[in-house]
C-alpha atoms as a PDB file:
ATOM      1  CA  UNK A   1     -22.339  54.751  -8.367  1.00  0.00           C
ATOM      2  CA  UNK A   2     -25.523  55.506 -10.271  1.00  0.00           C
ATOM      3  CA  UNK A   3     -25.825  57.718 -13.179  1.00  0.00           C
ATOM      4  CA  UNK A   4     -28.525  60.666 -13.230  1.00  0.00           C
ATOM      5  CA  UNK A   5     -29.747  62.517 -16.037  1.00  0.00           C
ATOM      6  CA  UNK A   6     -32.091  65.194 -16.348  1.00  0.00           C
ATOM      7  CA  UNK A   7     -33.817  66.230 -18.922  1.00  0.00           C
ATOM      8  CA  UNK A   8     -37.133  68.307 -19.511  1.00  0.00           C
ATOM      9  CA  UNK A   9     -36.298  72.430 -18.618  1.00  0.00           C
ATOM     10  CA  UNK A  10     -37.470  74.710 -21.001  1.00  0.00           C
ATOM     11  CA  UNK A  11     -39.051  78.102 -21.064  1.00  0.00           C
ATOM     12  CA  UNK A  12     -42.648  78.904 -20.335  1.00  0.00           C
ATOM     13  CA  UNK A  13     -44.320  81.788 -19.079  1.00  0.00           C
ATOM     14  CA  UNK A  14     -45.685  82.439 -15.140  1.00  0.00           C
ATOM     15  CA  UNK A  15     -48.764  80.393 -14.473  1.00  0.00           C
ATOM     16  CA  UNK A  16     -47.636  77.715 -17.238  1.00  0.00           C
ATOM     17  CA  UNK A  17     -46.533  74.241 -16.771  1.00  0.00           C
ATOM     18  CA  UNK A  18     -43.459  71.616 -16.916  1.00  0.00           C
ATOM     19  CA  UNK A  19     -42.215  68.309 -16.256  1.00  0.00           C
ATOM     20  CA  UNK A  20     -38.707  66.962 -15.218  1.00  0.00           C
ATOM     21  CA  UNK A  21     -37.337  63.583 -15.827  1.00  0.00           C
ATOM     22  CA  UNK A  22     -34.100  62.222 -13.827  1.00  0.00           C
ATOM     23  CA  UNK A  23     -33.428  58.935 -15.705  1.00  0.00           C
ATOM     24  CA  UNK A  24     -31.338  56.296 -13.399  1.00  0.00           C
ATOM     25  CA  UNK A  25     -28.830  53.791 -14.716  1.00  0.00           C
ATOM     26  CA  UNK A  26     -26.286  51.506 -13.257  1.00  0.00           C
ATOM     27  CA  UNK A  27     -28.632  49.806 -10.553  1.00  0.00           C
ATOM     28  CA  UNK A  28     -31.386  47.536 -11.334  1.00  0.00           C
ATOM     29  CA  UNK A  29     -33.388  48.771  -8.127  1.00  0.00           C
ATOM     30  CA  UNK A  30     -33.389  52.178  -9.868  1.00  0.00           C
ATOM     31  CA  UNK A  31     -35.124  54.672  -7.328  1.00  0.00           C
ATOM     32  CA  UNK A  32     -35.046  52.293  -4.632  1.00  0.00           C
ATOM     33  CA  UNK A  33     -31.575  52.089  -4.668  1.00  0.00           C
ATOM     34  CA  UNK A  34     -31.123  55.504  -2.669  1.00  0.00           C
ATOM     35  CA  UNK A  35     -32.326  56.058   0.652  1.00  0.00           C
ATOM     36  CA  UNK A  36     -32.992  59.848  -0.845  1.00  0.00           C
ATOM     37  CA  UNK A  37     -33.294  60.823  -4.042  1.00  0.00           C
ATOM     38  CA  UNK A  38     -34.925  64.046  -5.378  1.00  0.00           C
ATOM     39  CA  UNK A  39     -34.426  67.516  -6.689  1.00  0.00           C
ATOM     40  CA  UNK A  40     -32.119  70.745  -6.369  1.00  0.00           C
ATOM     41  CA  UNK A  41     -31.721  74.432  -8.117  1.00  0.00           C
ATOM     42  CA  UNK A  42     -29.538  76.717  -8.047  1.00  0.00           C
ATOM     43  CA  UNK A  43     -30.512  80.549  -9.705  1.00  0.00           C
ATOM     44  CA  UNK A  44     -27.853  83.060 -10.370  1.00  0.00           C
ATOM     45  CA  UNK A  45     -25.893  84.335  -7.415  1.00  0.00           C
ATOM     46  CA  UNK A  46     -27.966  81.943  -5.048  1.00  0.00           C
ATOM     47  CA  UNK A  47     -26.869  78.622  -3.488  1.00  0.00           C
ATOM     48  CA  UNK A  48     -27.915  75.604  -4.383  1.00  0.00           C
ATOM     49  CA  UNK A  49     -31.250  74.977  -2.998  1.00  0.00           C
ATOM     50  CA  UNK A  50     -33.108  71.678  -1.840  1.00  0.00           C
ATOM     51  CA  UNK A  51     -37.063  71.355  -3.749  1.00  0.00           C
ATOM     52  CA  UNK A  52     -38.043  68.032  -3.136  1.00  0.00           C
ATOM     53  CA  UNK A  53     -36.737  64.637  -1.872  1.00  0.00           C
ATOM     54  CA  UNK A  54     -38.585  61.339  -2.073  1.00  0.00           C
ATOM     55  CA  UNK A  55     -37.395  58.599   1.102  1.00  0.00           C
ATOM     56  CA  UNK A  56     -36.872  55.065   0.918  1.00  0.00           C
ATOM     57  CA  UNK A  57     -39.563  54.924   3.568  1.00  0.00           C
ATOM     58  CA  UNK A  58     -42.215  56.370   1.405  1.00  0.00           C
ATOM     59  CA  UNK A  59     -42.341  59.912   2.363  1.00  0.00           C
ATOM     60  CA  UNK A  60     -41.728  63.068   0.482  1.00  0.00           C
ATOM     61  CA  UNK A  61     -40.346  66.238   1.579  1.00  0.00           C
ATOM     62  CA  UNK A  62     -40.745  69.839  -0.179  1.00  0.00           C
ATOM     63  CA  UNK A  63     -39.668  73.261   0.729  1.00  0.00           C
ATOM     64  CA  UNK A  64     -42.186  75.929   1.350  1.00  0.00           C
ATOM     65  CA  UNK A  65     -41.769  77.663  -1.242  1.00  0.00           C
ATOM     66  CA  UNK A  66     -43.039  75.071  -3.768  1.00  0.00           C
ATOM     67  CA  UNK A  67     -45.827  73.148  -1.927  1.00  0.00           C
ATOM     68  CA  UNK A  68     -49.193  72.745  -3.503  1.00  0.00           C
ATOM     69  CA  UNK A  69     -47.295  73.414  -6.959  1.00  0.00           C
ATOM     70  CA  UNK A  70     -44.482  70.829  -7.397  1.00  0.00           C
ATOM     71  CA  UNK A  71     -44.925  67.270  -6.763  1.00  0.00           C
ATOM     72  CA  UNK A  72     -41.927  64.143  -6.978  1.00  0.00           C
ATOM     73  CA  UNK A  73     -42.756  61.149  -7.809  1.00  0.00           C
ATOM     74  CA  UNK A  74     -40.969  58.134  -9.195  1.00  0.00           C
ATOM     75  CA  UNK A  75     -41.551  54.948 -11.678  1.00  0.00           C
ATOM     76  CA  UNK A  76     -39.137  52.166 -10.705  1.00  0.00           C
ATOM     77  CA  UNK A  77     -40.323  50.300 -14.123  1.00  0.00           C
ATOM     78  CA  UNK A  78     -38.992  52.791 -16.094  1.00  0.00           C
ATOM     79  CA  UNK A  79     -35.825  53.800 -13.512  1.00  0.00           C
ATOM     80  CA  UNK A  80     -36.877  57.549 -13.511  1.00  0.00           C
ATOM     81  CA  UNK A  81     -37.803  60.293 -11.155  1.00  0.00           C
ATOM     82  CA  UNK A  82     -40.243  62.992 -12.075  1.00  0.00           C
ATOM     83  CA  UNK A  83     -41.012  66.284 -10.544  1.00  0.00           C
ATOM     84  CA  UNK A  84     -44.312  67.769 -11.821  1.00  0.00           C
ATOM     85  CA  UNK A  85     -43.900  71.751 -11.712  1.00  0.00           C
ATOM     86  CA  UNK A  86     -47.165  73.786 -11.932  1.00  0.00           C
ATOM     87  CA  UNK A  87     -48.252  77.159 -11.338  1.00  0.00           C
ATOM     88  CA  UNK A  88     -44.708  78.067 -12.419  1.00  0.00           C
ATOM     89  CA  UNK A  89     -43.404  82.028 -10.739  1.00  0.00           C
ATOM     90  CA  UNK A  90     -40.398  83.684 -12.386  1.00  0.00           C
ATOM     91  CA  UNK A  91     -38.699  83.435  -8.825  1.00  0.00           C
ATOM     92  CA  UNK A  92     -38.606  79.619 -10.164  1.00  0.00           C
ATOM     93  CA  UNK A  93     -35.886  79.935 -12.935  1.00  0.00           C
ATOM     94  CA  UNK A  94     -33.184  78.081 -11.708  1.00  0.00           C
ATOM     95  CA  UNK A  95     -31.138  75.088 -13.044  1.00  0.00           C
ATOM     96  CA  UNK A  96     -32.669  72.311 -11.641  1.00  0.00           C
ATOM     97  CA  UNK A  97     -30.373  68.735 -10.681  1.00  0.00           C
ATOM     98  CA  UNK A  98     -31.531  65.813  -9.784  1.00  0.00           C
ATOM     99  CA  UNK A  99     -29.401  64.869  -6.165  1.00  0.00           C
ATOM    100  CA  UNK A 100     -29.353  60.895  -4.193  1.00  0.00           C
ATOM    101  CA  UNK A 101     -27.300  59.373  -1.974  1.00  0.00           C
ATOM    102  CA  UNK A 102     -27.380  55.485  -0.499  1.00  0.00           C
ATOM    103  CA  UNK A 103     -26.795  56.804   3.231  1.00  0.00           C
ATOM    104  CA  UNK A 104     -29.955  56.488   5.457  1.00  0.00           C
ATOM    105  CA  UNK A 105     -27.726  59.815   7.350  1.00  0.00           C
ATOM    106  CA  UNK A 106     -29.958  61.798   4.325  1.00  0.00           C
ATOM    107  CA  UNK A 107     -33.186  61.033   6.329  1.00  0.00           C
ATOM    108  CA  UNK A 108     -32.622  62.969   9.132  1.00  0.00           C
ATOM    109  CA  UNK A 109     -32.822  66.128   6.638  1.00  0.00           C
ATOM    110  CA  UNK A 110     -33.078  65.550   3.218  1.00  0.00           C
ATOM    111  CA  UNK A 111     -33.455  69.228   2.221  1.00  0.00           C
ATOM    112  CA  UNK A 112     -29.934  70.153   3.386  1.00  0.00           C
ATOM    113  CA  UNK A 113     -27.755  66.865   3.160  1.00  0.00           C
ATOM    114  CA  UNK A 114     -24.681  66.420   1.337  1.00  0.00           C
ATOM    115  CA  UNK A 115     -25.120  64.358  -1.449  1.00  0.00           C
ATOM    116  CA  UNK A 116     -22.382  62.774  -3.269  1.00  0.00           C
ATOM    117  CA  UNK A 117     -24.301  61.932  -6.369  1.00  0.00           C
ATOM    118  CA  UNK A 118     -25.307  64.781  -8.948  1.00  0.00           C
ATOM    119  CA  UNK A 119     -26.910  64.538 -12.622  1.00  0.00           C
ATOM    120  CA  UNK A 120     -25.546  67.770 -14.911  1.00  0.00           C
ATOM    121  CA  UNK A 121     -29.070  69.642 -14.724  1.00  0.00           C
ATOM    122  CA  UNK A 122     -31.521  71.388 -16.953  1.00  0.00           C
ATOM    123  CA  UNK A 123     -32.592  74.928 -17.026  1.00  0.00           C
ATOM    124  CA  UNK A 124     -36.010  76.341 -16.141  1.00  0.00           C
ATOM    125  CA  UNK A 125     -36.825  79.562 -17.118  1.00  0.00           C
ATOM    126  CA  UNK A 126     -40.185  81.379 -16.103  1.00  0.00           C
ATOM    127  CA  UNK A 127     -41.101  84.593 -17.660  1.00  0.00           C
ATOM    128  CA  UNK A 128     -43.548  87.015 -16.165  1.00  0.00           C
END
């Protein structure tokens, strides 16, 4: 399988900015070797928590919580996934993985499937 790596947490205070990179090796179709591919978090004492998915069909899929203030995107070029955090709320520090799996079962709900492939994830920390 494919290798993720995140990179990109960091500290910044409510209302600020921050950008995530998941870089992709081991496939030359990068992002469009997954038929999901996309982000997770998991805070203290919490499960692990889908954010946002991108589909091999060209759709996107965020959880309440974050719409209007994160966005996923992707650059096959450069084999990396982003995820473009604004308006940042302390209820947002969490580590944050990068999550894809090759099964078109993810479609059906992309928020809560089980994926087999995980990068080692970067903390985000939002002070208020």
């Amino acid at each position: 399988q494919a290798q993720l790596v995140e990179s990109g947490g960091g500290s910044v205070q409510a209302g600020g900015s921050l950008g995530l990179s998941c870089a992709i090796s081991g496939y030359t179709d990068g992002y469009l070797s997954y038929s999901c591919i996309g982000w997770f978090r998991q805070a203290p004492g919490k499960e692990r928590e889908g954010v946002a998915m991108t589909l091999n069909g060209g759709t996107t899929k965020y959880t309440d919580s974050v719409k209007g203030r994160f966005t996923v995107s992707a650059d096959n070029a450069k084999n990396t996934l982003y995820l473009q955090m604004t308006d940042l709320k302390p209820e947002d520090t969490a580590m944050y993985y990068c999550a894809a799996a090759r099964s078109g079962d993810c479609r059906v709900d992309p928020l809560q499937y089980k994926y087999y492939n995980w990068g080692q994830g970067t903390q985000v920390t939002v002070s208020s």
